[in-house]
Protein backbone atom coordinates (compact mmCIF):
# COMPACT_ATOMS: atom_id res chain seq x y z
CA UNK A 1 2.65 -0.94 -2.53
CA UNK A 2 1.72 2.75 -1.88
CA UNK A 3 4.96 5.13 -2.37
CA UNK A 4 5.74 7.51 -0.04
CA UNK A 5 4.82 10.81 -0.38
CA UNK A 6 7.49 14.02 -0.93
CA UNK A 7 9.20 14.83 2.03
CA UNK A 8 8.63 19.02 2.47
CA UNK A 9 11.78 21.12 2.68
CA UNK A 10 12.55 20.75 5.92
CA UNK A 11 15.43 22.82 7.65
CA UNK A 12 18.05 21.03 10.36
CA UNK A 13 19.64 23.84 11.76
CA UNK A 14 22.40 21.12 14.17
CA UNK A 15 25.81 19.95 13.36
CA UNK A 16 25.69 17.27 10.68
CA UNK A 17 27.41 13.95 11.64
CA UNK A 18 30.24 12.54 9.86
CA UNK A 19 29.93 9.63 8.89
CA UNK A 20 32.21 7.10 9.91
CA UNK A 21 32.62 5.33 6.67
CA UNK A 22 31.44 6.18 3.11
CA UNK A 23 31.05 4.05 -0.08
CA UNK A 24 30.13 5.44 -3.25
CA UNK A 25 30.77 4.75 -7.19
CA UNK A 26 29.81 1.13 -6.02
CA UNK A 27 28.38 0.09 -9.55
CA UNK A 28 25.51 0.29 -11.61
CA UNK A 29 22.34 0.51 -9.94
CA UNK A 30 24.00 0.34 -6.98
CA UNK A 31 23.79 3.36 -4.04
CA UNK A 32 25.83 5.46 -2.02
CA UNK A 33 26.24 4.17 1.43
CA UNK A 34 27.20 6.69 4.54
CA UNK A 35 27.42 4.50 7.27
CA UNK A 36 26.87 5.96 10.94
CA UNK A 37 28.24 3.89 14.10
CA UNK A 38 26.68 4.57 17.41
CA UNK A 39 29.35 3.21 20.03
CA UNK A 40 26.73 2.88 23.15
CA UNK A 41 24.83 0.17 21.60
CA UNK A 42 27.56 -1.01 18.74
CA UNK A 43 25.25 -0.01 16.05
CA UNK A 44 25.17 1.01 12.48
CA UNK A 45 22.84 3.62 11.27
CA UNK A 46 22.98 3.64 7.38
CA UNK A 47 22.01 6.61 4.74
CA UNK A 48 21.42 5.23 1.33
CA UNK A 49 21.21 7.00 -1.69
CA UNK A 50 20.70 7.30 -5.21
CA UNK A 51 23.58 9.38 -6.28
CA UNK A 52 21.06 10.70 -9.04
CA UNK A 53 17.83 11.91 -8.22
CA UNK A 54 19.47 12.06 -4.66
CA UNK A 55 16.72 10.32 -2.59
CA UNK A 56 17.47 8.65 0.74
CA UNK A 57 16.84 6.00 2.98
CA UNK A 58 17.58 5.60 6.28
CA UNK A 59 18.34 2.13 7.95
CA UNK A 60 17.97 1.35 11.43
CA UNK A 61 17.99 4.79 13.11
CA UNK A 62 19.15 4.98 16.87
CA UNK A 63 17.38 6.72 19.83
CA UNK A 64 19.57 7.60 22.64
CA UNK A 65 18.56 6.35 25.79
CA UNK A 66 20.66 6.23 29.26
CA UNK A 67 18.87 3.57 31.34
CA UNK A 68 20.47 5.00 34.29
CA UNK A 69 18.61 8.17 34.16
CA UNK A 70 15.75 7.28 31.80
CA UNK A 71 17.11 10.48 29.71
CA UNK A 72 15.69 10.06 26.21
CA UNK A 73 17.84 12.24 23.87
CA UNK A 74 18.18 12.67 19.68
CA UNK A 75 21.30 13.70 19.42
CA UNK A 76 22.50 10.97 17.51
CA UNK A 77 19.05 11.69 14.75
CA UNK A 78 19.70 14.72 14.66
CA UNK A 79 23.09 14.53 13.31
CA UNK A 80 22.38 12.01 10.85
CA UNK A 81 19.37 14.21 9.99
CA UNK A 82 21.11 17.36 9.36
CA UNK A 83 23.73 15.40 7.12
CA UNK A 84 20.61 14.55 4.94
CA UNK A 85 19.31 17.92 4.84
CA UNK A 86 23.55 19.13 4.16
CA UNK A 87 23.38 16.75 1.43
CA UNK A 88 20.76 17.59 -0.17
CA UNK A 89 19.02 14.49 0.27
CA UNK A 90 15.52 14.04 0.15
CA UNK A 91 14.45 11.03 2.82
CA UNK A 92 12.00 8.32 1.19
CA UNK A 93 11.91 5.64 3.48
CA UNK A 94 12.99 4.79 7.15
CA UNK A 95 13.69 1.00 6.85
CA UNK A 96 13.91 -1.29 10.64
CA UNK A 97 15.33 -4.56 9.98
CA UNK A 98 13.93 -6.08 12.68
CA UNK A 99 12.17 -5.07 16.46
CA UNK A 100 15.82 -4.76 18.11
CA UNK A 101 16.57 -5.78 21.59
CA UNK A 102 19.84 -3.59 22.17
CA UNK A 103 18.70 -0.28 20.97
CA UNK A 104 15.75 1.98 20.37
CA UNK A 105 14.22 3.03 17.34
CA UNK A 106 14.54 6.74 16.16
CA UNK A 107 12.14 6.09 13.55
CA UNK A 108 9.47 8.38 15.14
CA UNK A 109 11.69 11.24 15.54
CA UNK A 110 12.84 10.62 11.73
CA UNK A 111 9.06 10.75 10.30
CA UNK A 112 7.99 13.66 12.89
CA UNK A 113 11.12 15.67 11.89
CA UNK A 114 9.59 15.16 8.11
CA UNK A 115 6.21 16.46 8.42
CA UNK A 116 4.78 12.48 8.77
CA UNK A 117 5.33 12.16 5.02
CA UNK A 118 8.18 9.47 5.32
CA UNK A 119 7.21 5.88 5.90
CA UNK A 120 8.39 3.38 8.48
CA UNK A 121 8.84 0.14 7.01
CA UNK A 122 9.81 -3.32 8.19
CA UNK A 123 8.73 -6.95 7.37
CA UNK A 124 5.32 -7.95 7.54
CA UNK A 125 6.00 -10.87 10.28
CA UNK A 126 6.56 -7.94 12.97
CA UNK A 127 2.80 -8.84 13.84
CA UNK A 128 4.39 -12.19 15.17
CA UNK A 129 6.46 -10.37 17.69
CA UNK A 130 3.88 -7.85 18.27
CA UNK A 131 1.78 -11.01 19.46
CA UNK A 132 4.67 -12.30 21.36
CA UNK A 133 5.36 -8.99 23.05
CA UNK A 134 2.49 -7.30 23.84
CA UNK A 135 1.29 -9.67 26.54
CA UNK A 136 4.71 -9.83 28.21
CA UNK A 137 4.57 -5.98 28.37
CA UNK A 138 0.70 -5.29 28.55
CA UNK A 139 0.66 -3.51 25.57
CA UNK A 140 -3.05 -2.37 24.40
CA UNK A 141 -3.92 -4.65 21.39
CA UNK A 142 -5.22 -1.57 19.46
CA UNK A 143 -1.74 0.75 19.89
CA UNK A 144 -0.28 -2.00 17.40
CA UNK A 145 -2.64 -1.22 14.96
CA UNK A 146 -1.01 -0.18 11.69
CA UNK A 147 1.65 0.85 14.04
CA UNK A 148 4.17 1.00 11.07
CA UNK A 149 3.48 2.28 7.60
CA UNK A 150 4.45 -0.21 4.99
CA UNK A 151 4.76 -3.75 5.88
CA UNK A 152 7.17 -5.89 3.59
CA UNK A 153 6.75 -9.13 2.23
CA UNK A 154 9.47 -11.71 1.18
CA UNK A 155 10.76 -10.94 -1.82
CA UNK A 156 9.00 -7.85 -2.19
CA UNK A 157 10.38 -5.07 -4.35
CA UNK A 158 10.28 -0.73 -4.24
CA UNK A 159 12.06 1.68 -5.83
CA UNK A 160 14.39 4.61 -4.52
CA UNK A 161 14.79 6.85 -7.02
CA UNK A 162 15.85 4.95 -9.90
CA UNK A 163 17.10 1.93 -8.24
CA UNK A 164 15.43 -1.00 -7.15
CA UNK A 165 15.36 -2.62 -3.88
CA UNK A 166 14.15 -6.46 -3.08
CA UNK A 167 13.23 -7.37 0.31
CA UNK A 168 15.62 -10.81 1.33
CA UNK A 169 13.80 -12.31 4.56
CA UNK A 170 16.17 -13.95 6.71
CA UNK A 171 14.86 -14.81 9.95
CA UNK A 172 16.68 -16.86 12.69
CA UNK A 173 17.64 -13.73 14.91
CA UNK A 174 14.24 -12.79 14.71
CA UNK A 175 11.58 -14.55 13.25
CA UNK A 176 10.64 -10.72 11.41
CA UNK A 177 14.16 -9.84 10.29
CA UNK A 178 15.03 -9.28 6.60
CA UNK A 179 17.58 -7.57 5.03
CA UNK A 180 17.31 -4.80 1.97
CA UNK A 181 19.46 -5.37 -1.16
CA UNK A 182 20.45 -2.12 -3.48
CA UNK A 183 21.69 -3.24 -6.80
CA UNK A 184 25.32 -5.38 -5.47
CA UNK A 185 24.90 -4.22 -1.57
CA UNK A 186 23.03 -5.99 1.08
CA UNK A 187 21.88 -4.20 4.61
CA UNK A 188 21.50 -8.11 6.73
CA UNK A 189 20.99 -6.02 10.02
CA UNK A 190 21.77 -9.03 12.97
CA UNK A 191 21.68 -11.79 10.11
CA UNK A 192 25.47 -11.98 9.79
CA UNK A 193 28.11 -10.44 11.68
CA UNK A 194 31.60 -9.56 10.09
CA UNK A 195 33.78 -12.68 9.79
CA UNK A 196 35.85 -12.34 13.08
CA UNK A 197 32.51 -11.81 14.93
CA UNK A 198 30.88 -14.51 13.21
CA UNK A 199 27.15 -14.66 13.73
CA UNK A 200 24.10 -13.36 16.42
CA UNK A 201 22.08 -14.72 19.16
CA UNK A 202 18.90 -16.86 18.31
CA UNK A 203 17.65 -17.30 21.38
CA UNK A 204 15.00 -14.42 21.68
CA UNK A 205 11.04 -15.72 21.45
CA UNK A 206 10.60 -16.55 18.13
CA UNK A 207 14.00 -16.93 17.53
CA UNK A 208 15.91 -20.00 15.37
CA UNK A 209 18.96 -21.42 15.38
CA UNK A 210 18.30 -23.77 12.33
CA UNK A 211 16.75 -20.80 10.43
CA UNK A 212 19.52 -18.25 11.36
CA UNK A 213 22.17 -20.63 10.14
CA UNK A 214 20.01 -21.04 7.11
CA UNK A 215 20.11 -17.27 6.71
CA UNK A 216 23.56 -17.21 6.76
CA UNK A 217 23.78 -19.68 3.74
CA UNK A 218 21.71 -17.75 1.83
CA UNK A 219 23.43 -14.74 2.32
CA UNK A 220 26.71 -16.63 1.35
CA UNK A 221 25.38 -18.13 -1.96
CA UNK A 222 25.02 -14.59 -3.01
CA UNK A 223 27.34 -13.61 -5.69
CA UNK A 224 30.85 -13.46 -4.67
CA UNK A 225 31.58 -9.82 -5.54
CA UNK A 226 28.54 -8.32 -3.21
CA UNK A 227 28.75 -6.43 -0.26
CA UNK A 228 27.58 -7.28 3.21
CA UNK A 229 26.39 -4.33 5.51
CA UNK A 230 26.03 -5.55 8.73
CA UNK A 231 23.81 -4.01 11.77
CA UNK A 232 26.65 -4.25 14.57
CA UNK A 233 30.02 -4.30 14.93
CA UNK A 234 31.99 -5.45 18.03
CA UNK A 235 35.60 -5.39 17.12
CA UNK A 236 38.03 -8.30 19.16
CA UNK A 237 40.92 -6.26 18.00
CA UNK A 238 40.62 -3.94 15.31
CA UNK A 239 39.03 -0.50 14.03
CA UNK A 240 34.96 -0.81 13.85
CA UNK A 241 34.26 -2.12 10.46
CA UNK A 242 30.73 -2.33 8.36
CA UNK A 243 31.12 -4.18 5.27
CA UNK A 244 32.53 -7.36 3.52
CA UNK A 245 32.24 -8.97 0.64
CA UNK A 246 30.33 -12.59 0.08
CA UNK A 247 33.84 -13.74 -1.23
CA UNK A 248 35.60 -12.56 2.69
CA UNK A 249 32.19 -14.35 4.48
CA UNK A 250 32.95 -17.28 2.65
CA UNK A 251 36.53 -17.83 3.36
CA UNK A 252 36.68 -16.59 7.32
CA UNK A 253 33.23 -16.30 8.77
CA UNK A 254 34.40 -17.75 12.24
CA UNK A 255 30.61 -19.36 12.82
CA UNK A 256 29.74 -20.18 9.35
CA UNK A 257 31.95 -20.02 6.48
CA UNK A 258 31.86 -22.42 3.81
CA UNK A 259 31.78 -26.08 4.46
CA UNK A 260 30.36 -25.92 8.17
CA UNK A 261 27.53 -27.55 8.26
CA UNK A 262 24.00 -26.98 10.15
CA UNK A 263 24.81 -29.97 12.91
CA UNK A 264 28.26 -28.07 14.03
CA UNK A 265 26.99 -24.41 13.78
CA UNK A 266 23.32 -25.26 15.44
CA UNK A 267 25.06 -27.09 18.25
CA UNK A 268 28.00 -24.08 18.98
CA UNK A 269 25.51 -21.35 18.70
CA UNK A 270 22.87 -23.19 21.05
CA UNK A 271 25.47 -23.51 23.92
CA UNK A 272 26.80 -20.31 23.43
CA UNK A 273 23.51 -18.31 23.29
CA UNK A 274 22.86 -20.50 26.55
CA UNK A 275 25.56 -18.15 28.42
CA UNK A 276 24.58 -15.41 27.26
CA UNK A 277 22.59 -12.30 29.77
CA UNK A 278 19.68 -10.22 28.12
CA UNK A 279 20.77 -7.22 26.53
CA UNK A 280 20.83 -3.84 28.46
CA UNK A 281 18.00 -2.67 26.65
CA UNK A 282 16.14 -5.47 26.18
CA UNK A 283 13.20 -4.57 27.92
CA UNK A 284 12.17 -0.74 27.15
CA UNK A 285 13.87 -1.63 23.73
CA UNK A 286 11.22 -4.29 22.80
CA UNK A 287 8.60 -1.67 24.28
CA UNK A 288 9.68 0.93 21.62
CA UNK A 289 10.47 -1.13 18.59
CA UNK A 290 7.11 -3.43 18.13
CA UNK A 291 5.52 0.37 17.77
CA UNK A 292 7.81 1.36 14.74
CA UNK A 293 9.27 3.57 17.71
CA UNK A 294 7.04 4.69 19.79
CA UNK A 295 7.26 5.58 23.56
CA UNK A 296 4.32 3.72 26.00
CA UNK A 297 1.25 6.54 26.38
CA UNK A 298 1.62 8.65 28.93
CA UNK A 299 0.11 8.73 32.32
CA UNK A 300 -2.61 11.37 33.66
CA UNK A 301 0.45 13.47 34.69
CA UNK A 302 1.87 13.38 31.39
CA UNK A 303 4.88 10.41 32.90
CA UNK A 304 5.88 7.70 30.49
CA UNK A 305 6.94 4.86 32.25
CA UNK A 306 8.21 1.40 31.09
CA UNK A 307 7.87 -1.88 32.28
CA UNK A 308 9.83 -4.64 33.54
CA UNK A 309 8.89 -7.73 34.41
CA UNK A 310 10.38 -9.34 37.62
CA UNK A 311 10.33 -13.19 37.70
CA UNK A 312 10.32 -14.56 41.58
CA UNK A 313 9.37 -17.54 43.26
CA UNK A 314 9.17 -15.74 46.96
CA UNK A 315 5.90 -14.25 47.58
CA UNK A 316 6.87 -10.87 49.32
């Protein structure tokens, strides 16, 4: 796999976020974690890095997007950004987890605001969604084209800075969704929730109950002692929280701790998902995120527009 290339010493003149939580001296091998929450579309935003050489990634950045107004905005980027750069961080990789359905991907505005040299990465089964997708949508064949950088396999492995990172695929949510594990911590994006929230949809196209819950056991015959990062939080009754350990999962996942078995979980999560609307953002989400974050082209007046399909059996 080609590394990416130095980012160039780039200056973010905004006010740097705060992150909401922050985890470091996590062990050997093992990163720094500043987690971001965005609390329009429940999502974490996470800056990992090795506390030596210093380099960075970024994990499922967030594009602001009213669908009200059709107001794009980078406000949330641009904090994160400008923590890197107050840091002293130097960004390697922007890693996607999956093409999301609630939110839009920043990634664009991440690589542009670094001179193109930082890669967007994500699993090499997004092609499957693209294919999926781009029908639904009309998307040109050809814009998908080597629309993100690096591609991962399963099981695939890179290096930031010194430490070593294995791609885990874990589909079910998505048939293209992996997760990214740094020494004893584990970014599952929509793989697992935390244990009072229990687990996500599976009822997208390409989407699997059976493999989701087979995901989730995977993720739970991890070593007891590692630390779960997940992609959303959606707290019943309690402050927003973004990790847990394997040990926690274990004992209170409400969907799938241990002992419940594929039959029970497969059945609860197929009648559930079966009440469940389409996400907010589903459609100019999807539009976005199979392009590694790009907006539609723009018309001969320079006016992006997205599309939304409208299901009827009336002809008017």
């Amino acid at each position: 796999m080609q590394t990416a290339s130095h980012s160039p010493d780039v200056k973010f003149t905004g006010k740097s976020a705060v992150p909401s939580r922050i985890h470091v001296n996590l062990g050997e091998d093992t990163p720094d974690v500043y987690s971001f929450f965005e609390k329009v579309t429940s999502t974490w935003t996470y800056v990992v890095a090795d506390p030596v050489s210093k380099e960075a990634a970024v994990i499922d950045p967030v594009l602001d997007y009213d669908h009200s107004s059709g107001k794009i905005s980078t406000e949330t980027a641009d904090g994160i950004l400008a923590f890197i750069h107050k840091e002293c961080l130097t960004l390697r990789y922007i890693l996607e987890t999956h093409a999301h359905a609630d939110h839009l991907t920043a990634a664009q505005h991440y690589k542009q605001s670094f001179g193109c040299a930082v890669p967007v990465c994500i699993g090499s089964r997004i092609k499957q969604v693209q294919q999926t997708f781009a029908p639904i949508y009309d998307v040109e064949p050809s814009l998908l084209d080597n629309a993100f950088d690096i591609y991962f396999r399963d099981d695939e492995r890179f290096k930031l800075g010194d430490m070593l990172c294995k791609i885990l695929h874990l589909p079910g949510h998505t048939p293209d969704h992996l997760g990214y594990v740094f020494g004893r911590v584990v970014f599952t994006g929509d793989s697992i929730f935390m244990p009072d929230v229990g687990s996500a949809r599976a009822d997208f196209p390409g989407g699997n109950v059976k493999d989701l819950y087979n995901s989730m056991q995977r993720l739970l015959s991890l070593p007891f002692d590692y630390l779960l990062f997940v992609g959303h939080d959606y707290p019943p009754e309690r402050a927003i929280e973004d990790v847990v350990t394997v040990e926690e999962q274990r004992r209170r996942n409400k969907h799938v701790k241990a002992g419940t078995d594929e039959a029970a979980f497969t059945a609860f999560r197929s009648a559930r998902d079966a009440q469940l609307g389409a996400p907010k953002l589903l459609h100019p989400s999807l539009q976005v995120n199979i392009r590694a974050g790009k907006l539609p082209p723009a018309d001969a007046e320079g006016r992006v527009f997205f599309k939304v399909p409208v299901k009827t059996a009336v002809a008017l």
